[in-house]
C-alpha atoms as a PDB file:
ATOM      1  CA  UNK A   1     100.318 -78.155-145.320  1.00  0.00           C
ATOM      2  CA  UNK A   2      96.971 -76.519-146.150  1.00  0.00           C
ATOM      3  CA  UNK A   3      97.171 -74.393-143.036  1.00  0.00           C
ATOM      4  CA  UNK A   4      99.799 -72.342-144.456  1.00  0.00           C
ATOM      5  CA  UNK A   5      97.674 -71.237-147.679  1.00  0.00           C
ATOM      6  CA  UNK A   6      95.396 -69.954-145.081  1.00  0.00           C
ATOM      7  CA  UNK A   7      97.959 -68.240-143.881  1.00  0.00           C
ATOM      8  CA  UNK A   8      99.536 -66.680-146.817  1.00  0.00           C
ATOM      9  CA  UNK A   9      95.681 -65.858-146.904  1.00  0.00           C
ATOM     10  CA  UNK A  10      95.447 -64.221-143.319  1.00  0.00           C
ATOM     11  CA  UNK A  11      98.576 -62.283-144.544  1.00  0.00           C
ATOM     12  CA  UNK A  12      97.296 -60.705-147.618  1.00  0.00           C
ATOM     13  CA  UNK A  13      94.331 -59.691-146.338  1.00  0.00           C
ATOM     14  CA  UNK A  14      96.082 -57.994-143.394  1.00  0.00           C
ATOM     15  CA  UNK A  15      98.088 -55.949-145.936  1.00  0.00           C
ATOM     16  CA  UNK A  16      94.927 -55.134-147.684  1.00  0.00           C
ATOM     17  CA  UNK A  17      93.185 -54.138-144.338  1.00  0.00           C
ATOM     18  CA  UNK A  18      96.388 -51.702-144.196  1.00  0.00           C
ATOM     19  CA  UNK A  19      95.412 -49.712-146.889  1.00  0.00           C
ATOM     20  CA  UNK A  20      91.380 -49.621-146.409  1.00  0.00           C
ATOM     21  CA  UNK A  21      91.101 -49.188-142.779  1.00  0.00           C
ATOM     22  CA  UNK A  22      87.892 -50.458-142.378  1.00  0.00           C
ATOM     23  CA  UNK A  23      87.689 -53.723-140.347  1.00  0.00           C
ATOM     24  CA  UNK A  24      86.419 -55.654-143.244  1.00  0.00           C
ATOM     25  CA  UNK A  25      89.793 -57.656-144.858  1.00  0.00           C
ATOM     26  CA  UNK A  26      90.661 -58.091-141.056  1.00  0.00           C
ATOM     27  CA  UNK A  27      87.408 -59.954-140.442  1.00  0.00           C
ATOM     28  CA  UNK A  28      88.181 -62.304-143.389  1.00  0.00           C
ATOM     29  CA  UNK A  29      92.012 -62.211-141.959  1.00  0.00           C
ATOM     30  CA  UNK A  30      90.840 -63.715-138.575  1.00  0.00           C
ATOM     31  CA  UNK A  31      88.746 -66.275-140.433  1.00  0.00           C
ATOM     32  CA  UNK A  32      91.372 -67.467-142.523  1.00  0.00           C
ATOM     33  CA  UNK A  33      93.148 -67.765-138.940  1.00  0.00           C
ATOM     34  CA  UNK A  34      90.504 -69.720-137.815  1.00  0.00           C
ATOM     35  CA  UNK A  35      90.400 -71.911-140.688  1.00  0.00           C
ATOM     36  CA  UNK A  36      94.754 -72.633-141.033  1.00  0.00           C
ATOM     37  CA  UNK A  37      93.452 -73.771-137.495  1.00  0.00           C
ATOM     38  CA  UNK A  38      90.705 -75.915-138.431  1.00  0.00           C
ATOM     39  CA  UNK A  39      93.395 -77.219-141.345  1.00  0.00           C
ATOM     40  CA  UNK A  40      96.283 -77.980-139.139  1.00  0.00           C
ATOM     41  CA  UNK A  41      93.532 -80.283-136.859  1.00  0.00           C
ATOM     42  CA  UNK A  42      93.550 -82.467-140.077  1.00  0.00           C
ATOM     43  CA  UNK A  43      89.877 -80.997-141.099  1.00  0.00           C
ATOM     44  CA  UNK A  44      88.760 -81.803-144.806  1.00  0.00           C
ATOM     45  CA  UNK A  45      89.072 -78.430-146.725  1.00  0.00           C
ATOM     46  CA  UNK A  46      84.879 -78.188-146.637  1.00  0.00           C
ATOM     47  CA  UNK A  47      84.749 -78.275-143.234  1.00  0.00           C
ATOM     48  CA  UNK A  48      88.067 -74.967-143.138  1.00  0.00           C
ATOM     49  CA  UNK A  49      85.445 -73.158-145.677  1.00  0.00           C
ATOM     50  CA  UNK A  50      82.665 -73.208-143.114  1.00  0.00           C
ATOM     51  CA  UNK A  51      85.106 -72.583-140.565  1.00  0.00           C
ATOM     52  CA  UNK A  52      86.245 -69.358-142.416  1.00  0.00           C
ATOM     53  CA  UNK A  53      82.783 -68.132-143.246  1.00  0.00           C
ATOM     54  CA  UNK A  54      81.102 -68.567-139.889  1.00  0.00           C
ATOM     55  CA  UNK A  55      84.529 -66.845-138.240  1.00  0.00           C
ATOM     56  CA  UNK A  56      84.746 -64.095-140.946  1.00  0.00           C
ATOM     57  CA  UNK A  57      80.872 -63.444-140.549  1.00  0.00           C
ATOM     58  CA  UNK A  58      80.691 -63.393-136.519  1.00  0.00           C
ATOM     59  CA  UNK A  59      83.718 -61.117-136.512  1.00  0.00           C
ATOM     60  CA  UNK A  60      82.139 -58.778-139.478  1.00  0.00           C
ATOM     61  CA  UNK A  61      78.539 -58.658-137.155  1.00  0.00           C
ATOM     62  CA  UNK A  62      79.973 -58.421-133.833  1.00  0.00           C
ATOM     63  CA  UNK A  63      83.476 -57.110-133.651  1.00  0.00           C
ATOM     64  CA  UNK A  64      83.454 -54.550-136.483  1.00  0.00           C
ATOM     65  CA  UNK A  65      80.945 -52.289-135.403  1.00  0.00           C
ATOM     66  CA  UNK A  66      82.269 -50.951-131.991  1.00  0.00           C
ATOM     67  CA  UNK A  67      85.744 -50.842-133.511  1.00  0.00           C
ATOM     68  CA  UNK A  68      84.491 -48.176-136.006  1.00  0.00           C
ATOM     69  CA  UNK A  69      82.666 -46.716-133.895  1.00  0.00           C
ATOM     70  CA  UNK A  70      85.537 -46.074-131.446  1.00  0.00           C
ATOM     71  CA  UNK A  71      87.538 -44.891-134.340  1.00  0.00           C
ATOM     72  CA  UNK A  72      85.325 -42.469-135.302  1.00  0.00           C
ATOM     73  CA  UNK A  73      83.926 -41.376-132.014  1.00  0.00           C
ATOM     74  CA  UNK A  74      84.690 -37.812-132.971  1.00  0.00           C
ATOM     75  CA  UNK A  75      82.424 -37.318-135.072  1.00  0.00           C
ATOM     76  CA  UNK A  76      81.954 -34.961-137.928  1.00  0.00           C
ATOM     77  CA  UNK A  77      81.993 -31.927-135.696  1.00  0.00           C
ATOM     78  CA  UNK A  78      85.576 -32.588-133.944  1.00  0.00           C
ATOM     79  CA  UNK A  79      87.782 -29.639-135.254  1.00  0.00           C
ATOM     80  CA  UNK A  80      91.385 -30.889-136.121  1.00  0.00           C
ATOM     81  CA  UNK A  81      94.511 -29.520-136.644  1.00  0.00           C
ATOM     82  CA  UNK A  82      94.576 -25.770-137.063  1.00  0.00           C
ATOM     83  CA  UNK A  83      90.942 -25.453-137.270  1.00  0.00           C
ATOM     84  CA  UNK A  84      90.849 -26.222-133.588  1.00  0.00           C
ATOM     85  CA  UNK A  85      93.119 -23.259-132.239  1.00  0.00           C
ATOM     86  CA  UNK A  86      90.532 -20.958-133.530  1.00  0.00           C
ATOM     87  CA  UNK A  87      89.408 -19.116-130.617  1.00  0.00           C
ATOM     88  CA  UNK A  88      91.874 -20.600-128.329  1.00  0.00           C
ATOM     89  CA  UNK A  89      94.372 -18.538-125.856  1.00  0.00           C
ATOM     90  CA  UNK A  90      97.870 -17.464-126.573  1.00  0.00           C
ATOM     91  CA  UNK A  91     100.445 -15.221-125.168  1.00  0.00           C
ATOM     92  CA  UNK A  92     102.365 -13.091-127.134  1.00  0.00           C
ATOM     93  CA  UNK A  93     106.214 -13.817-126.899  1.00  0.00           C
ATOM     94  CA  UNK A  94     107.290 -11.190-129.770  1.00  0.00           C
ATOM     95  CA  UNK A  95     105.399  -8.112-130.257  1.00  0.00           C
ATOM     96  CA  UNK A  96     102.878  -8.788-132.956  1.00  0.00           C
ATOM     97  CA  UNK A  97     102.051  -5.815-135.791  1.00  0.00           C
ATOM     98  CA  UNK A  98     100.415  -6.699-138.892  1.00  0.00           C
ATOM     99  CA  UNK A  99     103.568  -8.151-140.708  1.00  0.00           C
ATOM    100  CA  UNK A 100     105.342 -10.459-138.131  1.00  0.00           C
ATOM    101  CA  UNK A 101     105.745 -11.511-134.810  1.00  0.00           C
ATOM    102  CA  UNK A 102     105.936 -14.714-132.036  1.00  0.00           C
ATOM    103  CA  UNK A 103     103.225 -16.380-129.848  1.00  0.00           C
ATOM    104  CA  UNK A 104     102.597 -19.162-127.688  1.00  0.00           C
ATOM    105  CA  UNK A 105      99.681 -21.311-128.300  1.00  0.00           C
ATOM    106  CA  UNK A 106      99.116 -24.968-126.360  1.00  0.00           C
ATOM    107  CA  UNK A 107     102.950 -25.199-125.844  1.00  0.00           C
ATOM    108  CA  UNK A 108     104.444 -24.187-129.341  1.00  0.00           C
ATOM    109  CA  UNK A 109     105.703 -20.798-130.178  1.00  0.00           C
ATOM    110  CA  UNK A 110     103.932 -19.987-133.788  1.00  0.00           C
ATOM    111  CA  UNK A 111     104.499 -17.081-136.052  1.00  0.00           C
ATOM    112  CA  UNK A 112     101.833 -14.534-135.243  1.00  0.00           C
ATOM    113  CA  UNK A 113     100.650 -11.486-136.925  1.00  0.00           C
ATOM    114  CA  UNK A 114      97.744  -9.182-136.186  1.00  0.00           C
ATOM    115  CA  UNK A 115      94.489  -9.245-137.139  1.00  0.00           C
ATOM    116  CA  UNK A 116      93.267  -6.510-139.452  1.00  0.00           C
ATOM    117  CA  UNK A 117      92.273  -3.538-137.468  1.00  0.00           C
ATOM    118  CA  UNK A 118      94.350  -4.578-133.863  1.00  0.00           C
ATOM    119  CA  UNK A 119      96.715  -2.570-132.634  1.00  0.00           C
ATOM    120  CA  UNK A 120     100.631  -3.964-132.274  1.00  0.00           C
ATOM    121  CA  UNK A 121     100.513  -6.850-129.241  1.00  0.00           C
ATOM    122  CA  UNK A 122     103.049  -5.926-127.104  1.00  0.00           C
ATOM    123  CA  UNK A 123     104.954  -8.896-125.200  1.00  0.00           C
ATOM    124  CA  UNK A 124     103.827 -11.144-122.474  1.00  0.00           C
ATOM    125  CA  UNK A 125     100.167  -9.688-123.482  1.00  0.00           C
ATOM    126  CA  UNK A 126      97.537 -12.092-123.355  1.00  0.00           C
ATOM    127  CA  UNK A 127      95.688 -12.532-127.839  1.00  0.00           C
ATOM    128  CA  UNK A 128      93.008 -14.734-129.271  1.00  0.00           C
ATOM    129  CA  UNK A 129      93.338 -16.621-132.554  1.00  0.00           C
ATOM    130  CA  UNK A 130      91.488 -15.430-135.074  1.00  0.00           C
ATOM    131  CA  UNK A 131      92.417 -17.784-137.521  1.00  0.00           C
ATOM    132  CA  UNK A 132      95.141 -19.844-139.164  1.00  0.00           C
ATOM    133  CA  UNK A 133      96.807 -18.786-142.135  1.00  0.00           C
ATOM    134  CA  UNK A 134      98.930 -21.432-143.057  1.00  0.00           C
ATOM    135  CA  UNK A 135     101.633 -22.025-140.332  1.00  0.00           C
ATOM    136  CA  UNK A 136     100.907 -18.188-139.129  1.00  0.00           C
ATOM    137  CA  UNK A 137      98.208 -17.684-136.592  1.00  0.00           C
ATOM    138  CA  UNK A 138      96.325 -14.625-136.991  1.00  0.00           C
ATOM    139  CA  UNK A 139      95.366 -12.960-133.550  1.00  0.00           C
ATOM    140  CA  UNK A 140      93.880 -10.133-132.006  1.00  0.00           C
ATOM    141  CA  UNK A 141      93.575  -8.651-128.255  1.00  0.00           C
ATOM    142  CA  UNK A 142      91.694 -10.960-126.163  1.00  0.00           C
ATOM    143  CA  UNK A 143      88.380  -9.537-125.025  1.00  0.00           C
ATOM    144  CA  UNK A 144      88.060  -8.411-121.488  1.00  0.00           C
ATOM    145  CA  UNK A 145      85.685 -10.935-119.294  1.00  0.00           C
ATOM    146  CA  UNK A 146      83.159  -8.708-117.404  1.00  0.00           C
ATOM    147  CA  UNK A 147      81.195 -11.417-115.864  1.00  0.00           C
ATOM    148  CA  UNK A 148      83.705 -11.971-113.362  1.00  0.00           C
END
């Protein structure tokens, strides 16, 4: 009946894992695992402790690691959300002045309005974000490629 405790302990510290999201409560989780296991092969409770510490402490030194690094493989750098349609292509599907107007950018038609100093975007037109002002992007003309 011991293995449930460790259960009940597995349990907890999945819940707390939940709200820290950083692969240490799940360590102890899978130890506790390990030791309800070690408890319901009729183990004395000394021999479930070393059970959960050896567990809890392989899983912390081997497991742990590449998970957060996987997680966090984007590093610093990644742009997300609207930071990352900075600079990105859209095509105009209302004409955009400097107070209102439609575009399409990756998919999603977003309210648009001209950047400072553009001229009015007429539809179908090809713009560049400028920047995000809350849930308007802020665009201009996109700049003609010579290279090609």
């Amino acid at each position: 009946m011991e293995w449930l405790w460790w259960v009940g302990a597995a349990l907890i510290l999945g819940l707390i894992e939940i709200t820290t999201l950083d692969f240490v409560f799940i360590m102890f989780a899978g130890g506790a695992l390990a030791a309800a296991g070690a408890s319901a092969a009729g183990q004395p409770l000394w021999v479930q402790v070393i059970v959960f510490t050896v567990v809890a402490t392989i899983l912390l030194l081997t497991l742990r690691p590449p998970l957060k690094r996987y997680l966090s493989r984007g590093g610093p750098g990644t742009l997300t959300n609207a930071e990352a349609h900075v600079g990105r292509t859209a095509s105009v599907v209302e004409e955009v002045t400097d107070m209102s107007g439609l575009v399409k950018l990756m998919g999603e038609v977003w309210t648009a309005r001209a950047a400072e100093g553009s001229p009015p975007l007429a539809q179908g037109s090809t713009v560049q974000v400028v920047r995000i002002d809350g849930a308007t992007a802020v665009v201009a003309p996109k700049p003609v490629d010579h290279s090609a």
